[in-house]
Every structure is written in structure tokens, then in C-alpha cells.
C-alpha atoms as a PDB file:
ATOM      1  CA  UNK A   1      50.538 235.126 163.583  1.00  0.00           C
ATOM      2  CA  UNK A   2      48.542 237.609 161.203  1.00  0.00           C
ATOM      3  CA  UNK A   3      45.205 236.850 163.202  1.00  0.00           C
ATOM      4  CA  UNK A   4      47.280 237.929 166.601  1.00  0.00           C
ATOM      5  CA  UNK A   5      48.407 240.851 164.594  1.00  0.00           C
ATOM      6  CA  UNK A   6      44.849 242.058 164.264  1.00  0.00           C
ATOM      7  CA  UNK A   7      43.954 241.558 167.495  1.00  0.00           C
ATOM      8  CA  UNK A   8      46.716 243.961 168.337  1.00  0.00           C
ATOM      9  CA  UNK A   9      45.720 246.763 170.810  1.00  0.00           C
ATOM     10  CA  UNK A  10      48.505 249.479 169.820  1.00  0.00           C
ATOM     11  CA  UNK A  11      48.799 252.447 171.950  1.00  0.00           C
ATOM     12  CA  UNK A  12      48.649 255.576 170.524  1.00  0.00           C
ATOM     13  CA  UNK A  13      49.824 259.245 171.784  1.00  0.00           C
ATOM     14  CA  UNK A  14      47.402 261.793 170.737  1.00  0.00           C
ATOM     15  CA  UNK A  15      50.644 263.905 169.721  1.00  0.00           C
ATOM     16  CA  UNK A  16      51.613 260.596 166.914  1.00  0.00           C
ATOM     17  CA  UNK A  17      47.833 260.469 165.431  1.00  0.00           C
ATOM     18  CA  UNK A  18      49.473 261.946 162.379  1.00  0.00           C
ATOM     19  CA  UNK A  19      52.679 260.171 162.108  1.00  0.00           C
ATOM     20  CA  UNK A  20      51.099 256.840 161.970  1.00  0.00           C
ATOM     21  CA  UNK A  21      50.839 257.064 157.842  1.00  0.00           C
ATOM     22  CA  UNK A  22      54.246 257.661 157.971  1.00  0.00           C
ATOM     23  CA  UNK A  23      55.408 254.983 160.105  1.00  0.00           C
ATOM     24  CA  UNK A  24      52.377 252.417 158.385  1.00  0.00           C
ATOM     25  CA  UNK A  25      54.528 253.173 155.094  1.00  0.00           C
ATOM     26  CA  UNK A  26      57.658 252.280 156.658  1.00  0.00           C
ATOM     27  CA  UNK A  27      55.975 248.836 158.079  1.00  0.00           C
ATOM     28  CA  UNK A  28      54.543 248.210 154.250  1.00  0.00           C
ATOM     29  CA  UNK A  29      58.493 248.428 152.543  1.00  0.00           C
ATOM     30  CA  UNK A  30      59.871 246.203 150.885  1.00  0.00           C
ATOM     31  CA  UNK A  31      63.209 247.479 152.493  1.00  0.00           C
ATOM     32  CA  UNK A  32      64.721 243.993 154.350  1.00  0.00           C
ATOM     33  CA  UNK A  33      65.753 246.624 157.087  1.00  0.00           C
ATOM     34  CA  UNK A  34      62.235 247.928 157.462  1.00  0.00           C
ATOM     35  CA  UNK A  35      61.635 246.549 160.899  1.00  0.00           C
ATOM     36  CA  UNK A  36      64.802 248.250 162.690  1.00  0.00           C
ATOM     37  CA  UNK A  37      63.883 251.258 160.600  1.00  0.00           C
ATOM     38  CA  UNK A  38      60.445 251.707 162.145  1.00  0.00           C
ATOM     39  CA  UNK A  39      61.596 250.377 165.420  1.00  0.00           C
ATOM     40  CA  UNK A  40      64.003 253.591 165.229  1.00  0.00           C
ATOM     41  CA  UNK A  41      61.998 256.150 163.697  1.00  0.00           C
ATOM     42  CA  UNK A  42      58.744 255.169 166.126  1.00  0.00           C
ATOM     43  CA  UNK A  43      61.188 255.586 169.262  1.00  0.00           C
ATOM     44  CA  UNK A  44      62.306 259.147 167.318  1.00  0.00           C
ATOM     45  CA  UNK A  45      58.797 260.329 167.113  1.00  0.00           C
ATOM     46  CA  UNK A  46      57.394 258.901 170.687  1.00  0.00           C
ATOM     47  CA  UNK A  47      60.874 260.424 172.581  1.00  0.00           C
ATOM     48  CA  UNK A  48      59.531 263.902 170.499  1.00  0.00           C
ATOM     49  CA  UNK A  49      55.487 263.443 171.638  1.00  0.00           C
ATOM     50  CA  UNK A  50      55.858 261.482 174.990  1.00  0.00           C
ATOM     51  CA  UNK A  51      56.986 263.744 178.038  1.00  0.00           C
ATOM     52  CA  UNK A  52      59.521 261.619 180.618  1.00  0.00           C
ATOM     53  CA  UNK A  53      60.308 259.498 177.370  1.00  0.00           C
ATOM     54  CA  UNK A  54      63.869 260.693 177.477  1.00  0.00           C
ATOM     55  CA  UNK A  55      66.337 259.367 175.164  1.00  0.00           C
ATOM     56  CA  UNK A  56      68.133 257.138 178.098  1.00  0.00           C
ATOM     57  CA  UNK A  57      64.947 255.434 178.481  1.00  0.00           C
ATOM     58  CA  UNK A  58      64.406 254.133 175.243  1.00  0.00           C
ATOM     59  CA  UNK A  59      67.966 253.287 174.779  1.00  0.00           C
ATOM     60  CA  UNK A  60      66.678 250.624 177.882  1.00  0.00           C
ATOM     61  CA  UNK A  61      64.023 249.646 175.534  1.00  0.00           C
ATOM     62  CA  UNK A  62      66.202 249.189 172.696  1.00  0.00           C
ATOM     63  CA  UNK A  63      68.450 246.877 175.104  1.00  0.00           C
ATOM     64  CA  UNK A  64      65.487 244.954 176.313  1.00  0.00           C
ATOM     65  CA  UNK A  65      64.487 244.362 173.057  1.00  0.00           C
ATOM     66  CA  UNK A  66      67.439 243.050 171.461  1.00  0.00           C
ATOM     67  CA  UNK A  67      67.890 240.431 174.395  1.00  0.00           C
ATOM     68  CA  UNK A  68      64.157 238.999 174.007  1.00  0.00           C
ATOM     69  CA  UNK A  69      65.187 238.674 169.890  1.00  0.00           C
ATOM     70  CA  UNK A  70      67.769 237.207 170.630  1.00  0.00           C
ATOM     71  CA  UNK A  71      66.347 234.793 173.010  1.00  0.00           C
ATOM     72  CA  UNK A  72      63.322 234.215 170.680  1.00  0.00           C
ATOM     73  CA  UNK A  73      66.073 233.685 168.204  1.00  0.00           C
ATOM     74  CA  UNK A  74      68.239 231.184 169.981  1.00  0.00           C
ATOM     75  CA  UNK A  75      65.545 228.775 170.959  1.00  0.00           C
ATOM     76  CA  UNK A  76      63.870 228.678 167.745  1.00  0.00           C
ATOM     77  CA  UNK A  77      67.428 227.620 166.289  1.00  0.00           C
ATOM     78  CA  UNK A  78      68.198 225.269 169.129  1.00  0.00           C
ATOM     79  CA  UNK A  79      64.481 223.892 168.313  1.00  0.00           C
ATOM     80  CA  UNK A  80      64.940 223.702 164.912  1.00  0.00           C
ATOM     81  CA  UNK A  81      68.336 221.909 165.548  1.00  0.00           C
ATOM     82  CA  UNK A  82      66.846 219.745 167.902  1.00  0.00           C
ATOM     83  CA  UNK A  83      63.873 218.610 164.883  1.00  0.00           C
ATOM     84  CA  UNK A  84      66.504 217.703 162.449  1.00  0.00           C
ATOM     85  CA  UNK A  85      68.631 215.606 164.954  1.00  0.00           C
ATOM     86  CA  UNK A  86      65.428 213.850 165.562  1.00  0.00           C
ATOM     87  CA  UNK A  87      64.766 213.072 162.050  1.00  0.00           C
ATOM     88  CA  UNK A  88      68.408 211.887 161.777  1.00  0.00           C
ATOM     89  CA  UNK A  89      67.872 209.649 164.542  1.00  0.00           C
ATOM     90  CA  UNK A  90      64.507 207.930 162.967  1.00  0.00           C
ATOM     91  CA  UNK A  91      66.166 208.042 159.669  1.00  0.00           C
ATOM     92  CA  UNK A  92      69.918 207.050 159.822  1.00  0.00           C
ATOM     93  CA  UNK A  93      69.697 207.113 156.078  1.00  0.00           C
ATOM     94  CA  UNK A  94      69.032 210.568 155.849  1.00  0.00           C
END
């Protein structure tokens, strides 16, 4: 995943060149709810820098969003579910 990460191209409006410290120092916390944090504040600055970007818009982002998570989520517990009823199966003992 970290190599993907780097291969990242991120968009960015001329208008957030200098908000991109701040929002790099929100990604670096240590605070566990870092990533909603930046998810907010980025949407904060962009709706501020980004004409037609209107708040109703990226409260349809924010939607999106949370229903591809949860997805991801969901089949990555119904996988991992899946793995250990497959071990139980080839190990009864277990």
C-alpha cells in the first residue's frame, strides 16, 4: 500500500498550495481520529478555494464515501470470516 501511496497523483487547487502543511500535519498525528479530521478540514478548505464546490456537494462526497468504507469494510470482514472458517474446516482441532 505505501508504494501506491507514492505513486499518488493528488490534485491540487492553486488557492490550497499553502494549506497543504497544514493538512500534511493533520495526516502525520498520532490522533486515532486523524483521518475523518483531515477528510473534514480538506473538504472545509476546498468548499472555501474551489468555486461550484458548494457545501451540498461535498455532503454527496461525504455520503459516497462512507458507503465505499463501508463496503471495503464489510468484505474484508466477510473475507476474513470466511479464512478462519476455512482453517476450522482443515483443522477441526482448532
Amino acid at each position: 500500500m505505501p508504494s501506491e501511496v507514492r505513486r499518488l497523483r493528488v490534485f491540487v487547487a492553486p488557492a490550497l498550495a499553502d494549506d497543504l502543511e497544514k493538512l500534511d500535519t493533520i495526516a502525520r498525528s498520532t490522533d486515532p481520529d486523524k483521518d475523518e479530521s483531515l477528510v473534514e478540514e480538506t473538504d472545509r478548505r476546498l468548499s472555501k478555494a474551489v468555486d461550484g464546490l458548494t457545501d451540498s456537494l461535498l455532503a454527496s462526497i461525504a455520503d459516497a464515501r462512507y458507503i465505499l468504507q463501508r463496503r471495503r469494510l464489510d468484505r474484508n470482514r466477510a473475507s476474513g470470516a470466511q479464512q478462519v472458517m476455512d482453517e476450522t474446516v482443515q483443522d477441526p482441532e482448532a
